[in-house]
Protein backbone atom coordinates (compact mmCIF):
# COMPACT_ATOMS: atom_id res chain seq x y z
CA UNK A 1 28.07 -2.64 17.95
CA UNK A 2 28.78 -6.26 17.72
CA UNK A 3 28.44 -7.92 14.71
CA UNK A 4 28.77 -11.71 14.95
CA UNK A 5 26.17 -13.17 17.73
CA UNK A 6 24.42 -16.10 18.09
CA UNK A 7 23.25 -16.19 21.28
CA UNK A 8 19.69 -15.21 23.31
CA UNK A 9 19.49 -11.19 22.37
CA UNK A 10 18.75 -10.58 26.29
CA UNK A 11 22.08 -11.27 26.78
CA UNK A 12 23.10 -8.40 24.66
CA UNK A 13 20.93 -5.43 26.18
CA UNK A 14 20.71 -3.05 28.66
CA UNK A 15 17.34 -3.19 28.75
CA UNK A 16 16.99 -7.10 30.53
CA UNK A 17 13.50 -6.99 31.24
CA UNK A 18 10.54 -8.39 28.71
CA UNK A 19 10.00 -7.06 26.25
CA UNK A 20 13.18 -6.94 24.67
CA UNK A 21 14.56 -4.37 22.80
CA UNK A 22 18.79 -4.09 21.90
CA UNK A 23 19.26 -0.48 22.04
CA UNK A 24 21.68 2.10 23.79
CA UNK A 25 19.24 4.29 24.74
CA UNK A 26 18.78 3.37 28.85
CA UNK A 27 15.17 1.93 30.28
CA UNK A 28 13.44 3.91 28.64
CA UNK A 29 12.74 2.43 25.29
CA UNK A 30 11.83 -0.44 27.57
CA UNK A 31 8.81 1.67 28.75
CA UNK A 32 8.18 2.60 25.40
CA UNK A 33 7.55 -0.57 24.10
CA UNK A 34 5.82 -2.00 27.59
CA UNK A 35 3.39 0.83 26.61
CA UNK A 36 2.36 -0.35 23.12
CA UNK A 37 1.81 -3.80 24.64
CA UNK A 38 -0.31 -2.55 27.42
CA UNK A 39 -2.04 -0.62 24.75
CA UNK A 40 -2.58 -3.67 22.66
CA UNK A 41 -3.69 -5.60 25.83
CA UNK A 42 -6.13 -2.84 26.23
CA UNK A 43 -7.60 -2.79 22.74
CA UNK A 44 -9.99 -5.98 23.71
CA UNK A 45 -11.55 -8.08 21.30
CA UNK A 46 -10.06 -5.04 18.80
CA UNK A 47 -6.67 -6.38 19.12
CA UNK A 48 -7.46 -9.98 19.07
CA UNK A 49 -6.14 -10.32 14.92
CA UNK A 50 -2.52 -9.03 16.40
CA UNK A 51 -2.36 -11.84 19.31
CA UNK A 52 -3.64 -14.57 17.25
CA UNK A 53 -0.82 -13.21 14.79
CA UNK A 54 1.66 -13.50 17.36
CA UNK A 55 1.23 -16.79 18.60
CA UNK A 56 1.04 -18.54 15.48
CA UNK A 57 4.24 -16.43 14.10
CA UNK A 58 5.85 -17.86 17.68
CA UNK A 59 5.19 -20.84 16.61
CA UNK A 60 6.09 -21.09 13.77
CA UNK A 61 9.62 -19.30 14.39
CA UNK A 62 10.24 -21.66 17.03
CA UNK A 63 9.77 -24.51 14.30
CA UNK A 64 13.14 -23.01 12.09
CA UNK A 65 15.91 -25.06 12.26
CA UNK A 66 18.84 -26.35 9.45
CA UNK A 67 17.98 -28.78 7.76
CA UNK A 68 19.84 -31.37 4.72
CA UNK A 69 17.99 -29.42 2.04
CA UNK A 70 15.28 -31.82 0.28
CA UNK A 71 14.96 -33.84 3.58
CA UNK A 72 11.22 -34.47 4.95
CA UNK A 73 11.68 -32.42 7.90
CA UNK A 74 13.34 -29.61 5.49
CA UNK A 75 10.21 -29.68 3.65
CA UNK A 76 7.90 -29.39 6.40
CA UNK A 77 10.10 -26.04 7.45
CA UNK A 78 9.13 -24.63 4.18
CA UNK A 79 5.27 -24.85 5.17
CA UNK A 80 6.13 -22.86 8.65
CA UNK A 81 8.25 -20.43 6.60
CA UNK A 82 5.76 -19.98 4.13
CA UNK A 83 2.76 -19.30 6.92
CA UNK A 84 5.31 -16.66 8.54
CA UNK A 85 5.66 -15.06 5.43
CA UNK A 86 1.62 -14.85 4.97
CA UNK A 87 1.73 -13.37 8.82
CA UNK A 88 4.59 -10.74 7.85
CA UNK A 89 2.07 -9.41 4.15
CA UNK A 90 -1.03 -10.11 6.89
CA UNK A 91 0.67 -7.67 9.14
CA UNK A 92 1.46 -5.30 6.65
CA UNK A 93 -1.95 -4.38 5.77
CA UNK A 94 -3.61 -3.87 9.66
CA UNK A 95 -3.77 -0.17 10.17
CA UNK A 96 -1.05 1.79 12.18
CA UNK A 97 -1.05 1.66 15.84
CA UNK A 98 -1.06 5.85 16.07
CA UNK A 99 -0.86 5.62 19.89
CA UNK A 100 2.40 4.23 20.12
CA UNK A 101 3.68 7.70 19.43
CA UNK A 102 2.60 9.14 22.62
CA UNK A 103 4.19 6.41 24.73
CA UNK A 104 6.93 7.52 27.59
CA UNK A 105 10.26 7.01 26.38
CA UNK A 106 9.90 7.10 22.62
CA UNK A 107 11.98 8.50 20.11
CA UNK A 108 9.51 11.11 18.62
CA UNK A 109 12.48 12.03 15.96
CA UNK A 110 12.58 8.43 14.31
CA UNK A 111 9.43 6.10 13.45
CA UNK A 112 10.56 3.78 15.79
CA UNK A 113 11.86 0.32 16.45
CA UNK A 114 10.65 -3.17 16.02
CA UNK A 115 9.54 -2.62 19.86
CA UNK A 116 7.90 0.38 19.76
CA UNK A 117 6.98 1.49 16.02
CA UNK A 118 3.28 2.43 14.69
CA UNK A 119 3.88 -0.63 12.21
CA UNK A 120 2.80 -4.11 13.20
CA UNK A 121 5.80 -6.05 12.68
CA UNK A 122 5.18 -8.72 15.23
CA UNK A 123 6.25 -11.97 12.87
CA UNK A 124 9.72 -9.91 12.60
CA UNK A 125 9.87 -9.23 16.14
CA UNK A 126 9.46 -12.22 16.83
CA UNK A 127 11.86 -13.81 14.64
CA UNK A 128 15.06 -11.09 16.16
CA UNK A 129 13.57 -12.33 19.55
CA UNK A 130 13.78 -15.93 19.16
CA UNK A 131 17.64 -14.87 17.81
CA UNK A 132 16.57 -17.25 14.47
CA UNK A 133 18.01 -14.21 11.96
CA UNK A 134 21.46 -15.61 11.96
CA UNK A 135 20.37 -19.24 11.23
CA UNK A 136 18.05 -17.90 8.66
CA UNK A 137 21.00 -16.37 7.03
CA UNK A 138 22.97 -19.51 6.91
CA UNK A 139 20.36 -22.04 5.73
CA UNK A 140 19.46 -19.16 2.60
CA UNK A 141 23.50 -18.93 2.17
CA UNK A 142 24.02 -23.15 1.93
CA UNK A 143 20.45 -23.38 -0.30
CA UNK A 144 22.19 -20.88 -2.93
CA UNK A 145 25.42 -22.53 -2.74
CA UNK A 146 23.60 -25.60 -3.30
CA UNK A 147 21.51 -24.14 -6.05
CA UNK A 148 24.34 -22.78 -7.56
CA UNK A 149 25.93 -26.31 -7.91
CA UNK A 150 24.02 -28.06 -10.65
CA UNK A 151 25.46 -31.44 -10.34
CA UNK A 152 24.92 -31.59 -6.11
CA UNK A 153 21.34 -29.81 -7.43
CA UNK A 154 20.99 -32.99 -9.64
CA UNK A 155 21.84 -35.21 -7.55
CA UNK A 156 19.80 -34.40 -4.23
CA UNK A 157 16.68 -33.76 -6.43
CA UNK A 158 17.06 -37.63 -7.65
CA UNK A 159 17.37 -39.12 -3.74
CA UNK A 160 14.89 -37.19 -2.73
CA UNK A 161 12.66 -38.62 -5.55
CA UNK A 162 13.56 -42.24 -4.84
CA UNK A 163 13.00 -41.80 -1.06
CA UNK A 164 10.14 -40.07 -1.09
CA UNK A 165 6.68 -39.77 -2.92
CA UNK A 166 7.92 -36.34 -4.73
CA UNK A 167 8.13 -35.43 -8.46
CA UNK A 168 10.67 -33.44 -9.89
CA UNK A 169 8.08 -30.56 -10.30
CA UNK A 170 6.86 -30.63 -6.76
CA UNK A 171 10.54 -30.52 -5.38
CA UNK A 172 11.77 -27.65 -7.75
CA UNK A 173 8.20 -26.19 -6.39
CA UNK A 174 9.30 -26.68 -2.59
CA UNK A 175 12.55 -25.34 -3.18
CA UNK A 176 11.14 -22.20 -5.07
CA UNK A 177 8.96 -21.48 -1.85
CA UNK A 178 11.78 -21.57 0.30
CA UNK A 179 13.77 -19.25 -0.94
CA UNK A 180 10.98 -16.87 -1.73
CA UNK A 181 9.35 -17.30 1.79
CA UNK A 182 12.81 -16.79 3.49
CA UNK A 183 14.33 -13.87 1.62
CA UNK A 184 11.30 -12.57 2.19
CA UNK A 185 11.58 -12.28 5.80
CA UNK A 186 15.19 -11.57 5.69
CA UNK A 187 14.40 -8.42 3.35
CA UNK A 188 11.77 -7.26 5.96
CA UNK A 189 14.28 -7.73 8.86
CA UNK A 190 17.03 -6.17 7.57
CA UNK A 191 15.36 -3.45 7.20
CA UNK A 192 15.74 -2.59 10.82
CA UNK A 193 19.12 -1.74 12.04
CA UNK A 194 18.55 -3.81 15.93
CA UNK A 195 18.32 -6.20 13.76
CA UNK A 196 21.62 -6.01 11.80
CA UNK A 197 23.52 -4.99 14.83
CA UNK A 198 22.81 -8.77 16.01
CA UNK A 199 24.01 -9.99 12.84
CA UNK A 200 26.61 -12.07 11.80
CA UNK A 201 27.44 -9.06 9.15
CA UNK A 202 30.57 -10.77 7.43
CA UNK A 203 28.62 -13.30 6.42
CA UNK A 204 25.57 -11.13 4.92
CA UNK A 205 28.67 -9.73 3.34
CA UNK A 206 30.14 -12.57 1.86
CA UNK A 207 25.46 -13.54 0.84
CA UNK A 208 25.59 -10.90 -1.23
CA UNK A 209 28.94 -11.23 -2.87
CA UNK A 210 28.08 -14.46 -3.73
CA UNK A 211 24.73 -13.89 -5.38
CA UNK A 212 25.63 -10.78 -7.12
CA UNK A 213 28.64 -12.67 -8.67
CA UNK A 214 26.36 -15.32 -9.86
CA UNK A 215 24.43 -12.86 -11.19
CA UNK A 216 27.70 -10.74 -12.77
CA UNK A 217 28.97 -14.23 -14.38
CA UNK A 218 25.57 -16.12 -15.39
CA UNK A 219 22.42 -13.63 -15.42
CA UNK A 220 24.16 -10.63 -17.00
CA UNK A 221 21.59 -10.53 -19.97
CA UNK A 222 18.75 -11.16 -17.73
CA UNK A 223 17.70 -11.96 -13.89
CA UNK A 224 15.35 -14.38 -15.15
CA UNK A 225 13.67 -14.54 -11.60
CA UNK A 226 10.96 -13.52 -9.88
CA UNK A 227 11.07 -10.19 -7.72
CA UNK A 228 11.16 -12.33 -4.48
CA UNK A 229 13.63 -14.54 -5.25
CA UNK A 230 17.66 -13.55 -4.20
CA UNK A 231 18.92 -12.64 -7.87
CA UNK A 232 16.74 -8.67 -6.66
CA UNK A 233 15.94 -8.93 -2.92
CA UNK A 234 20.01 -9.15 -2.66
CA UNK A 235 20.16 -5.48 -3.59
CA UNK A 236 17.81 -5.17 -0.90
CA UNK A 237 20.22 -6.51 1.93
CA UNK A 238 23.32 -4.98 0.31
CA UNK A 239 21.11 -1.50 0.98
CA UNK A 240 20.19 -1.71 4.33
CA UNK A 241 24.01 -2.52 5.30
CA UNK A 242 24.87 0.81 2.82
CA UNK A 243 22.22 2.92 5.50
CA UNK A 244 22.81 1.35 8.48
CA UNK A 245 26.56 0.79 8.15
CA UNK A 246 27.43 4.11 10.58
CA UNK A 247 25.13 2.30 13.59
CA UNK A 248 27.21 -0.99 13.03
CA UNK A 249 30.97 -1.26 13.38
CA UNK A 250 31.62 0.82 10.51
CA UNK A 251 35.37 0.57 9.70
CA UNK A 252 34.89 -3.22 9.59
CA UNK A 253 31.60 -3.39 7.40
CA UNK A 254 33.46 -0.99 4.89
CA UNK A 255 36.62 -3.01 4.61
CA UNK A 256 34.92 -6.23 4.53
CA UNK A 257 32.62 -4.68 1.46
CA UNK A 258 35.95 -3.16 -0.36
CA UNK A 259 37.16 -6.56 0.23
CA UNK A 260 34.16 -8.43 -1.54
CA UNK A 261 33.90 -5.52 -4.03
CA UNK A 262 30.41 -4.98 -2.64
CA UNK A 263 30.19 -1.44 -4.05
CA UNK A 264 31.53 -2.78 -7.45
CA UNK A 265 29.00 -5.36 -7.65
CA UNK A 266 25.67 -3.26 -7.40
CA UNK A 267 26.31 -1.07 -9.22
CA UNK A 268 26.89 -3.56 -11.83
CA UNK A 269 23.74 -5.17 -10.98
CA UNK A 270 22.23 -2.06 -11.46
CA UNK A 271 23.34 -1.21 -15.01
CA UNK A 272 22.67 -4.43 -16.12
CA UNK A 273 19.10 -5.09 -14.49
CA UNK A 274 18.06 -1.83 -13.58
CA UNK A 275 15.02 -1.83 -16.52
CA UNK A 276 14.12 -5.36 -14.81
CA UNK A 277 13.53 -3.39 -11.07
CA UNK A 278 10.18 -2.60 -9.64
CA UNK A 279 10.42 1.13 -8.52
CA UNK A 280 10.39 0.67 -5.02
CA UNK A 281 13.70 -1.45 -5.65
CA UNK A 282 15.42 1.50 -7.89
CA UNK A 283 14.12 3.83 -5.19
CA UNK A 284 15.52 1.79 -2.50
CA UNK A 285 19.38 1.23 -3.63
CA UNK A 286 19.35 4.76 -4.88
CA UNK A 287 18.73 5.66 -1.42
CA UNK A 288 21.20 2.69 0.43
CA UNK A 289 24.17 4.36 -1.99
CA UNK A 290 23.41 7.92 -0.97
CA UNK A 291 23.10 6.85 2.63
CA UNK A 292 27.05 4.95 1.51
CA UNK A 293 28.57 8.53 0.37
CA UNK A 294 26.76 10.38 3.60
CA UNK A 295 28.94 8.10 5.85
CA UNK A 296 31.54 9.82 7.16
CA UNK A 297 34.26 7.34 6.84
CA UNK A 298 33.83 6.29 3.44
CA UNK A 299 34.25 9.64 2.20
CA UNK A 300 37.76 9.68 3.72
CA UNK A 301 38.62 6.63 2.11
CA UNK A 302 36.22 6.34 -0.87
CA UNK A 303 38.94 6.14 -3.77
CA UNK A 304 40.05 2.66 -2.15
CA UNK A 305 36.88 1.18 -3.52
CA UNK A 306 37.79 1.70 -6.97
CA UNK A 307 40.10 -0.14 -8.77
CA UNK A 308 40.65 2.41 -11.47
CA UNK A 309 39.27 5.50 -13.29
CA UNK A 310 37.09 2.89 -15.81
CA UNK A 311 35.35 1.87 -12.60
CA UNK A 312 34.60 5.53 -11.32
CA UNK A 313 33.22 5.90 -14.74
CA UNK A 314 31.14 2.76 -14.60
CA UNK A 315 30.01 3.82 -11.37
CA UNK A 316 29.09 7.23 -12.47
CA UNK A 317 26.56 5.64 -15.40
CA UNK A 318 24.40 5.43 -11.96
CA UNK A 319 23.21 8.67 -12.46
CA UNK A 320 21.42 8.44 -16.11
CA UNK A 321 20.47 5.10 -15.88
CA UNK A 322 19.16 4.86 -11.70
CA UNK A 323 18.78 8.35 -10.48
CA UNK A 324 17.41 10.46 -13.40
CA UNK A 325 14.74 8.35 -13.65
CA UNK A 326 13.70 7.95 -10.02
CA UNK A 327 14.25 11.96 -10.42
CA UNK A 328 11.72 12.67 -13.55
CA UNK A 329 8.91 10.93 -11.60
CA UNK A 330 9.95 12.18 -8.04
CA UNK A 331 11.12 14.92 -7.97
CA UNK A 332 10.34 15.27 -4.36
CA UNK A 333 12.93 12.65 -3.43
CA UNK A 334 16.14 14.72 -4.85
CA UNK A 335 16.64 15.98 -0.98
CA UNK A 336 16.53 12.43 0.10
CA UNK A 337 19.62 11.38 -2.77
CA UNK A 338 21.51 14.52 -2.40
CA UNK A 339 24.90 12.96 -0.95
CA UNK A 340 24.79 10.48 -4.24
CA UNK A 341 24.35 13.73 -6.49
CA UNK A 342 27.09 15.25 -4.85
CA UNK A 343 29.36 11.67 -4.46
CA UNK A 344 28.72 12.03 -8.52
CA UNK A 345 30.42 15.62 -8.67
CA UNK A 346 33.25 14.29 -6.56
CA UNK A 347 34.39 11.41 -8.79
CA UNK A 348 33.71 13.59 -11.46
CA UNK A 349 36.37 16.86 -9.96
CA UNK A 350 38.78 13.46 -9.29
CA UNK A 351 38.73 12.47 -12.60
CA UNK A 352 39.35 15.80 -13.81
């Protein structure tokens, strides 16, 4: 799968035709998703929430561009990121379309895609559609950078103040929303792999290196930020490429992560933060690092991510401090973290 696009996603799919949908799987899937639409179309005044959803998440898509950060038109693009956002959590709470599972063409062993899943995802969809997931990725990679730079911080917060009729509070305030709006919607796309395999993945790569350093360097007593902002959704992104790193290019995700110390780096993050983590979060990187020693390349290659013995045993503090836990309240989910349990017995045979 590709890994670094930019372009119009119907130029990267077999299946040309409306709606679109970047998948392997033939014309099909195409049907598939045609058939929830029609179904939608079909549902009447029912439906009308979902297509008054759609068009203002269009719009509002079609609104993202970069930006200087602070500038008047940047912070009018945090009022159309913010509304997309409120679509996304709007979305998330309509009931399940249960009639997309008997459309022609579907792939009754998964819950679906972006085009043809029970979940209404249509801000998302929208977002892969308009091929704006890239450019969303760059503008929240330059605002950290920025953010991370306290004198360029300083000194765009004091123009901005001069030019325009903002205080210091209400700029810190826009920037705040930003980043929470946008990682917001990056979180919810990544979770889908069509999305990823449009993605520019070196950079999401190099994202998360560069927050999770900040984080190993500055934050290492405490995140001090709020669960939406990138100091915890990170470990979010760094996840999804852990599960869906066998549908990408594989051999180049994994050497690009050894590169950045990827691996390294969460679990760091974990041992140092993992009392500040909402359970799904635990939960969810428990589940990204089993889905990491399930792939069938890294377990060829797995001792090239270590450095040394003291990091094997650093990364094997995972299992009192992130999986027993998840464990003593689950239990049910021990199936679902089984290749972590048994990465754990590995390193442990290695190191004898």
């Amino acid at each position: 799968a590709g890994i670094s696009v930019d372009r119009e996603p119907q130029q990267r799919t077999p299946c040309a035709d409306p709606p679109f949908h970047p998948c392997a799987a033939g014309c099909d899937c195409r049907m598939a998703a045609a058939a929830k639409y029609a179904q939608d179309d079909a549902g009447g005044e029912a439906d009308r929430p979902l297509k008054v959803c759609a068009e203002a998440g269009r719009k509002c898509v079609r609104n993202i561009h970069q930006y200087p950060i602070l500038s008047p038109e940047w912070i009018q693009l945090v009022d159309s990121l913010k509304q997309l956002t409120r679509l996304v959590q709007l979305e998330g709470r309509m009931p399940a379309n249960s009639k997309v599972s008997e459309a022609h063409g579907r792939n009754q062993d998964s819950e679906g895609t972006l085009w043809d899943q029970e979940a209404h995802e249509n801000a998302i969809r929208i977002l892969v559609e308009e091929a704006k997931v890239n450019l969303c990725l760059r503008m929240m990679n330059d605002f950290k950078k920025w953010q991370y730079n306290p004198a360029e911080k300083k000194a765009t917060i004091v123009d901005a103040m001069r030019a325009y009729d903002y205080s210091e509070v209400q700029l810190e305030q826009k920037c705040r929303q930003f980043e929470e709006s946008l990682g917001q919607l990056l979180w919810r796309a990544f979770v889908h792999v069509e999305t990823l395999q449009l993605m520019d993945i070196p950079l999401l790569i190099e994202h998360c290196y560069l927050v999770l350093q900040h984080c190993e360097t500055l934050r290492k007593e405490s995140l001090e930020s709020s669960p939406k902002e990138q100091e915890l959704l990170i470990m979010y992104y760094a996840s999804s490429l852990f599960r869906h790193a066998e549908a990408l290019n594989n051999a180049e995700l994994l050497a690009k992560s050894r590169e950045f110390k990827l691996l390294h780096l969460v679990t760091s993050h974990v041992l140092a933060h993992a009392k500040e983590y909402p359970e799904e979060v635990s939960l969810d990187v428990a589940t990204g690092l089993a889905a990491l020693a399930d792939n069938e390349d890294f377990s060829t290659e797995w001792q090239a991510f270590f450095d040394d013995q003291s990091e094997m045993a650093t990364f094997l503090q995972l299992k009192d401090v992130l999986v027993e836990p998840i464990l003593a309240k689950s239990p049910e989910k021990k199936k679902e973290i089984r290749p972590l349990l048994d990465f754990f017995n590995t390193i442990t045979r290695k190191m004898g």
